[in-house]
C-alpha atoms as a PDB file:
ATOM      1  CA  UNK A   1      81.432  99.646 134.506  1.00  0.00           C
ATOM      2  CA  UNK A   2      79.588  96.705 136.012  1.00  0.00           C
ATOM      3  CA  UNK A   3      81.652  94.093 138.140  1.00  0.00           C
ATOM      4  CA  UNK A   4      81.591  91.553 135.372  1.00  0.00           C
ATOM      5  CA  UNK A   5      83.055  93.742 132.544  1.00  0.00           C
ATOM      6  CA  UNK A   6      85.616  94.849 135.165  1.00  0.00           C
ATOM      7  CA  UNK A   7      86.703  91.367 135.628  1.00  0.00           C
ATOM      8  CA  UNK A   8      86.746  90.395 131.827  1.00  0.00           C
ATOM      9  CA  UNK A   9      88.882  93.888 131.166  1.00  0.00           C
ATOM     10  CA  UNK A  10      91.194  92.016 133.975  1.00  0.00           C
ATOM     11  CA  UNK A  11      91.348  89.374 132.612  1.00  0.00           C
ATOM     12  CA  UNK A  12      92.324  90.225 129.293  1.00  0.00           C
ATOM     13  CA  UNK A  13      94.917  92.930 130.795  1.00  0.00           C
ATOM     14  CA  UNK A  14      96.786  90.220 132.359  1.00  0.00           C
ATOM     15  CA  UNK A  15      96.438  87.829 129.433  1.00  0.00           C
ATOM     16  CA  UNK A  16      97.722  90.605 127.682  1.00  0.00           C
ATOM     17  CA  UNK A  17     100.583  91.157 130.169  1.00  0.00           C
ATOM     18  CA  UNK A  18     101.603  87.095 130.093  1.00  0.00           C
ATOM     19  CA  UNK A  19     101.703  87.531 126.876  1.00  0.00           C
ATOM     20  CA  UNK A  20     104.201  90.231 125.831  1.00  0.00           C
ATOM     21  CA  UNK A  21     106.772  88.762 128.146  1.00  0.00           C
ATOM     22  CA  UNK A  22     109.752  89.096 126.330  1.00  0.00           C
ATOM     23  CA  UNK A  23     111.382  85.772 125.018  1.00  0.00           C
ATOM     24  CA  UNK A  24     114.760  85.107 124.171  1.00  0.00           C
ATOM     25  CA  UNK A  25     115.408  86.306 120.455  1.00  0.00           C
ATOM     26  CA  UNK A  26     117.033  83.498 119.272  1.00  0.00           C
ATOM     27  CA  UNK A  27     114.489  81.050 120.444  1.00  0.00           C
ATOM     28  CA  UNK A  28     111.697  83.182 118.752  1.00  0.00           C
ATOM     29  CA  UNK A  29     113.909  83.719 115.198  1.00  0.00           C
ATOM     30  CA  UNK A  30     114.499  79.704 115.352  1.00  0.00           C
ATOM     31  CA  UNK A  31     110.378  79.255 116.385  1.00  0.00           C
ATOM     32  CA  UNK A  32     109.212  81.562 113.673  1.00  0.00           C
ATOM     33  CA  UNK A  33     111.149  81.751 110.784  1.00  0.00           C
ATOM     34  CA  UNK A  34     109.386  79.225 108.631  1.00  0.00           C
ATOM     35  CA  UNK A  35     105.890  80.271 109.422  1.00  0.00           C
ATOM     36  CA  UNK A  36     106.724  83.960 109.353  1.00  0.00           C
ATOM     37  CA  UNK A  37     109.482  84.546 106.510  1.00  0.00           C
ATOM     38  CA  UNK A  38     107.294  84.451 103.913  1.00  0.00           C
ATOM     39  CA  UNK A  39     104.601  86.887 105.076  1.00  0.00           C
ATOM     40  CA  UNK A  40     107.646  88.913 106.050  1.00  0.00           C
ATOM     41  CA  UNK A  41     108.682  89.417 102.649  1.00  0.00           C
ATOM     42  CA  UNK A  42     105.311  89.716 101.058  1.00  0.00           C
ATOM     43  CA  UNK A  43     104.507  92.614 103.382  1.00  0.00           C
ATOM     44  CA  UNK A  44     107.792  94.451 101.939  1.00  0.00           C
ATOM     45  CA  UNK A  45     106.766  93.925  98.500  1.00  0.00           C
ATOM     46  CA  UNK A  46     103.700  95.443  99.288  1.00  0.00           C
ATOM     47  CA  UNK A  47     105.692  98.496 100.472  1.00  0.00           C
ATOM     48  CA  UNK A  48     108.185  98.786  97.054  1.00  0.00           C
ATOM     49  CA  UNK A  49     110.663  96.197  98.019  1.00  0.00           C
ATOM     50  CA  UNK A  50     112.389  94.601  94.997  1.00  0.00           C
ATOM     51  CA  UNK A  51     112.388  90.405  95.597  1.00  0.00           C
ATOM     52  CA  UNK A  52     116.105  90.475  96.166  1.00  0.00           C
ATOM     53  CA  UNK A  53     115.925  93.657  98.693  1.00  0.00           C
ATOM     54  CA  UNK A  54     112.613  92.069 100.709  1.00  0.00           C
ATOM     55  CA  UNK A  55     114.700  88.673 101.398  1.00  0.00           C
ATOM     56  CA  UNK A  56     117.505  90.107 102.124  1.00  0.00           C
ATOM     57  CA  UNK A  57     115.957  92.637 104.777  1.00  0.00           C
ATOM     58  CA  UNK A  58     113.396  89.774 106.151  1.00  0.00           C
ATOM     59  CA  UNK A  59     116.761  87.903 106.715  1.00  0.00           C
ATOM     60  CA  UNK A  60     118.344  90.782 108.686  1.00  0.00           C
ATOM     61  CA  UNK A  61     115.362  91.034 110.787  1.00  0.00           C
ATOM     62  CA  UNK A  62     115.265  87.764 111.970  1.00  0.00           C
ATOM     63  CA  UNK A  63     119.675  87.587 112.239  1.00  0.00           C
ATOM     64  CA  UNK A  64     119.187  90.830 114.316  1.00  0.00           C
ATOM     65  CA  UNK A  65     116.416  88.802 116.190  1.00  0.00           C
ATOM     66  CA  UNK A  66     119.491  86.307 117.329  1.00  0.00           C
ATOM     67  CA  UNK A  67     122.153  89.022 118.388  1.00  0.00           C
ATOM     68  CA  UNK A  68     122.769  87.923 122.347  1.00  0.00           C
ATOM     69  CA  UNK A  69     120.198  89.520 124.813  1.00  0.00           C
ATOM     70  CA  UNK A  70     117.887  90.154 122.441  1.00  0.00           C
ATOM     71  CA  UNK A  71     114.002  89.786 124.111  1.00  0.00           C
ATOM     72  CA  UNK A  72     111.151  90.937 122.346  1.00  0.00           C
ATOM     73  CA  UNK A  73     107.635  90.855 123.050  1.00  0.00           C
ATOM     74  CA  UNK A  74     105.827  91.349 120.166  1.00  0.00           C
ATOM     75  CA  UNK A  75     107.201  89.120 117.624  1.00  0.00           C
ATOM     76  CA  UNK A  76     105.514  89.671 114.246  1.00  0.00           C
ATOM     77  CA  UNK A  77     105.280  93.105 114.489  1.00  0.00           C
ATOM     78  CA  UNK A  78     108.903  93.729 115.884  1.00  0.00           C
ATOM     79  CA  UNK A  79     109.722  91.409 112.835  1.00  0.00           C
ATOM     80  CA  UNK A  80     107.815  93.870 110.614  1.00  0.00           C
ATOM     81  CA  UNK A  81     109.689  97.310 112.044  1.00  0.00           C
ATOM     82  CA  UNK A  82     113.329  95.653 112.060  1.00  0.00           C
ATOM     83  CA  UNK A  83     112.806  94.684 108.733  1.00  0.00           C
ATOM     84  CA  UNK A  84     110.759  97.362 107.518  1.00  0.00           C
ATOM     85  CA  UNK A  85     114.476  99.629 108.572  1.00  0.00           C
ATOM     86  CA  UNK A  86     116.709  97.147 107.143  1.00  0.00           C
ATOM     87  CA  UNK A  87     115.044  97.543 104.136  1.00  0.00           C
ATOM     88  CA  UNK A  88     114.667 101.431 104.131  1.00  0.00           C
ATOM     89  CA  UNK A  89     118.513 101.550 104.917  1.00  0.00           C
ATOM     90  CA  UNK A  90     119.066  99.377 101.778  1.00  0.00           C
ATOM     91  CA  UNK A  91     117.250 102.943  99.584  1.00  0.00           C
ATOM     92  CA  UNK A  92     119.640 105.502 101.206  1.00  0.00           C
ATOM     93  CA  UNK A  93     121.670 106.491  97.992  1.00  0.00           C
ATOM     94  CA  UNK A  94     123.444 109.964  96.915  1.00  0.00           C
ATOM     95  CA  UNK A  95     121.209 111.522  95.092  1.00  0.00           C
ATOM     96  CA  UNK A  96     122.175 112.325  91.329  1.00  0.00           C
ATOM     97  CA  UNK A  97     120.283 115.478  89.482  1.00  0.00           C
ATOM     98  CA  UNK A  98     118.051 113.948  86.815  1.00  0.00           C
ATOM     99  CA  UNK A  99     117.035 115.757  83.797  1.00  0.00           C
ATOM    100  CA  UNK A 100     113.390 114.448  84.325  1.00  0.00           C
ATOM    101  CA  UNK A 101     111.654 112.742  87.330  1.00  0.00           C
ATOM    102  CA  UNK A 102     111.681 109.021  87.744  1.00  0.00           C
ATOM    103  CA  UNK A 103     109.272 106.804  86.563  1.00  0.00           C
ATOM    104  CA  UNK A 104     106.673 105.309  89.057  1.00  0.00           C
ATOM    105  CA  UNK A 105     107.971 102.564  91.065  1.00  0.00           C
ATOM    106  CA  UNK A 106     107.085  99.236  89.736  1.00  0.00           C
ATOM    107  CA  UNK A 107     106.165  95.923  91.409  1.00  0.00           C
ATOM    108  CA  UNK A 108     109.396  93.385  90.400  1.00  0.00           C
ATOM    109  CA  UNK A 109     108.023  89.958  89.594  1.00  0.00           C
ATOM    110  CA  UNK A 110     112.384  88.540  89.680  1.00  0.00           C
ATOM    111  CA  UNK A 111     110.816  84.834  90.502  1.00  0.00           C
ATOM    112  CA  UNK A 112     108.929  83.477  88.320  1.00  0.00           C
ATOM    113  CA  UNK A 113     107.342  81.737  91.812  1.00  0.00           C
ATOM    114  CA  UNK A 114     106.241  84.573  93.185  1.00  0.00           C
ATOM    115  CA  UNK A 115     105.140  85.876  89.603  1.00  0.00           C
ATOM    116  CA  UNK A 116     102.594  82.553  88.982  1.00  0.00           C
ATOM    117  CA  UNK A 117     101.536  83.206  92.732  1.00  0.00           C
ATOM    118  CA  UNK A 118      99.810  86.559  91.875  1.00  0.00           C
ATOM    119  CA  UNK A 119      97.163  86.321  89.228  1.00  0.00           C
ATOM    120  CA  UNK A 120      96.677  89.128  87.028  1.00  0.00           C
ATOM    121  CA  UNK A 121      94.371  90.954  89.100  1.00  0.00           C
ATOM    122  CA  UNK A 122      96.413  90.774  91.721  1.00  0.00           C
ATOM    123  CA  UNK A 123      99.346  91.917  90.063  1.00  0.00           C
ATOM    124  CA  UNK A 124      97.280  94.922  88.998  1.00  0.00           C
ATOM    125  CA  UNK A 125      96.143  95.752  92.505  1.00  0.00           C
ATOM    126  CA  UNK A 126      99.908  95.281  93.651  1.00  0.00           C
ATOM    127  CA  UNK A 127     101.319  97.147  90.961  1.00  0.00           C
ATOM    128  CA  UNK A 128      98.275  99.848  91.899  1.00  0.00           C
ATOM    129  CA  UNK A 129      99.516 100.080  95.720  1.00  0.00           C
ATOM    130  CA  UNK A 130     102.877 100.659  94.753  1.00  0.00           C
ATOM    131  CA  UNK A 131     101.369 103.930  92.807  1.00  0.00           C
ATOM    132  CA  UNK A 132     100.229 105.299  96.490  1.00  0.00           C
ATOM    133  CA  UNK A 133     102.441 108.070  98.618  1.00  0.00           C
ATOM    134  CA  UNK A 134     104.704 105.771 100.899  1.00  0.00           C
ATOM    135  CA  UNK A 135     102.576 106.552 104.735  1.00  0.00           C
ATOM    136  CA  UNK A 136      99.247 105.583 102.540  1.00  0.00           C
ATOM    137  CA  UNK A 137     101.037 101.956 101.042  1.00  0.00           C
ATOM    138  CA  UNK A 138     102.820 101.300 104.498  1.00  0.00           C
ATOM    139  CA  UNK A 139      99.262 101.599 106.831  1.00  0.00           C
ATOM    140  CA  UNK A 140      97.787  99.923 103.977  1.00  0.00           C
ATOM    141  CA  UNK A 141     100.598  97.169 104.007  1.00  0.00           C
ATOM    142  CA  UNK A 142     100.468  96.769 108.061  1.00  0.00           C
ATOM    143  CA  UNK A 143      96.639  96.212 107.842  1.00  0.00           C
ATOM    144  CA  UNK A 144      97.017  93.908 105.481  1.00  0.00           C
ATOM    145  CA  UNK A 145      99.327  91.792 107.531  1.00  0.00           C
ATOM    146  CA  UNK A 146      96.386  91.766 110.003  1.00  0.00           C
ATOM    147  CA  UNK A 147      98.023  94.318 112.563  1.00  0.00           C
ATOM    148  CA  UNK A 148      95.409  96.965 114.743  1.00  0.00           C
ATOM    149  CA  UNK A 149      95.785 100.454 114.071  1.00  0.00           C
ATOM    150  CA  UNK A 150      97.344 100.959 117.462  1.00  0.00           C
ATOM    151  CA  UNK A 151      99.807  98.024 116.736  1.00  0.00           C
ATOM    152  CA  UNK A 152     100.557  99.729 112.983  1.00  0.00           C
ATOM    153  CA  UNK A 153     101.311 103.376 114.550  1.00  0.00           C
ATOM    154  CA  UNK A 154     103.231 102.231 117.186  1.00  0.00           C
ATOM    155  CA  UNK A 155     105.676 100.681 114.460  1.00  0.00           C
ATOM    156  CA  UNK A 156     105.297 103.157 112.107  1.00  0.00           C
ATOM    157  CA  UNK A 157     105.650 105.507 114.435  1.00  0.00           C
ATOM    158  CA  UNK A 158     102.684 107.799 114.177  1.00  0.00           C
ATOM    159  CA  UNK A 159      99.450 108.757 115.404  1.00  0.00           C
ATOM    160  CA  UNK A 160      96.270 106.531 115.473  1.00  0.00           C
ATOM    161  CA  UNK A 161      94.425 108.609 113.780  1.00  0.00           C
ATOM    162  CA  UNK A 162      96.860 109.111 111.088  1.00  0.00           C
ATOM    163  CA  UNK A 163      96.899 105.682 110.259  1.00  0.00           C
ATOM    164  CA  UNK A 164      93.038 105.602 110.216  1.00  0.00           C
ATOM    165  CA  UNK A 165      93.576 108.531 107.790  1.00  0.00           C
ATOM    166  CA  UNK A 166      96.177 107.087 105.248  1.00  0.00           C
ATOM    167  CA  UNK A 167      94.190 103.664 105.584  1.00  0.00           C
ATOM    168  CA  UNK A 168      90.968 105.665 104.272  1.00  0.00           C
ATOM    169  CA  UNK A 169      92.873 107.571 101.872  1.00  0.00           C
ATOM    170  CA  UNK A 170      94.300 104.628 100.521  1.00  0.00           C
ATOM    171  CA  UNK A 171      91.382 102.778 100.215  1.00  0.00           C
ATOM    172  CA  UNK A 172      89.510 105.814  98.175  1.00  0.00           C
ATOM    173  CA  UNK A 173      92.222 106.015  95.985  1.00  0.00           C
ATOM    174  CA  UNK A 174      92.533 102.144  94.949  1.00  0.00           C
ATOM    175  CA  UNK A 175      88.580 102.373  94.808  1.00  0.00           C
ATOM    176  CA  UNK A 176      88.712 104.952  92.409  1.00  0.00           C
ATOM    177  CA  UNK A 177      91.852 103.305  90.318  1.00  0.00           C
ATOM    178  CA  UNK A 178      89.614  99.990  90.456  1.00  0.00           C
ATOM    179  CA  UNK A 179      86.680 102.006  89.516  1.00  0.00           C
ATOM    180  CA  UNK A 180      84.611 100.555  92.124  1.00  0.00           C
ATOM    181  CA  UNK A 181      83.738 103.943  93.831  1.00  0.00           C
ATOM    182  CA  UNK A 182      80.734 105.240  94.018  1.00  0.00           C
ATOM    183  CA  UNK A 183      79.732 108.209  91.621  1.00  0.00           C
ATOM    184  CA  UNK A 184      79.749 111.450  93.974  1.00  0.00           C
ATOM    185  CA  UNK A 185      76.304 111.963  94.252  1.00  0.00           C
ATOM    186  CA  UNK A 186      74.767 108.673  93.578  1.00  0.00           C
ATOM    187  CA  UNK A 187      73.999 108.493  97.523  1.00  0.00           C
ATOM    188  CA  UNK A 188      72.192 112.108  97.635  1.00  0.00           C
ATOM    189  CA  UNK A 189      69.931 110.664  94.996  1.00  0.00           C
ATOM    190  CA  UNK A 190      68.942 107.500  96.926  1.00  0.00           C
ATOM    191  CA  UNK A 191      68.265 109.416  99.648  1.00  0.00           C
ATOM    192  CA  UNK A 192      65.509 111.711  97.911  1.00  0.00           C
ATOM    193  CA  UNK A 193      63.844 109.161  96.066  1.00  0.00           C
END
């Protein structure tokens, strides 16, 4: 590594390091809850969260962000896990046998705000993500937010590579659903020609 990239890699370690100082949580919740609630509860609707059950865990996340000595470095994403949990808690119900399986989960358009947001096609592609296995929607969802695949497997607690994984598998999937992939074989017949 020449002496130049050495410095720049430095450089951006310790801009890194000031950074992800921890802050006081209170100060960040009171600093970013305008600017980051709604993204907050968009990203849970991308991951099956009814309207009522993504407000109320984007709320939690950013109350537990104020509990005394709460410091957190990484803001956004720390919002993202906390409330990510919340809202997983919020599904843990006794299971009853069912005489048949239940239906697909469905996106819930309960506002008719969020409902004129979306237009059609979007509502499609929403109501398409919600169709995919839960690591697939969830790397899909964290991307989407604009997170790194380090940054999404840290929170979701898995491998690099298996985010890279459900992100492609996703992707082929919603292709295909979309019917913008590519016949199999259409690039094998480029080739020859």
């Amino acid at each position: 590594m020449s002496a130049v990239a050495e410095e720049v890699a430095g450089t951006e370690l310790r801009a890194t390091r000031a950074v992800a100082q921890p802050q006081p949580g209170r100060e960040l919740a009171q600093e970013l809850h305008e600017a980051e609630y709604p993204g907050l509860v968009r990203f849970l609707l991308l991951n099956g969260a009814s309207w009522a059950e993504a407000q109320d865990a984007a709320q939690d996340a950013f109350t537990q962000m104020c509990r005394p000595g709460v410091r957190v470095s990484h803001p956004k994403s720390w919002l993202r896990t906390v409330a990510w949990r919340s809202w997983l808690r919020q599904q843990v119900r006794h299971e009853e046998p069912y005489d048949r399986l239940p239906e697909t989960p469905t996106a819930h358009w309960q506002t008719p705000a969020y409902a004129v947001e979306l237009g059609t096609e979007e509502r499609r592609v929403v109501e398409l993500l919600l169709r995919l296995p839960a690591k697939q929607r969830s790397a899909l969802a964290w991307n989407l937010d604009g997170f790194t695949t380090q940054e999404s497997a840290r929170a979701m607690g898995i491998s690099p590579e298996a985010v890279r994984q459900n992100l492609s598998r996703a992707r082929a999937t919603l292709k295909e659903w979309l019917g913008l992939a590519e016949p199999q074989g259409a690039r094998g017949r480029e080739t020859d020609r």
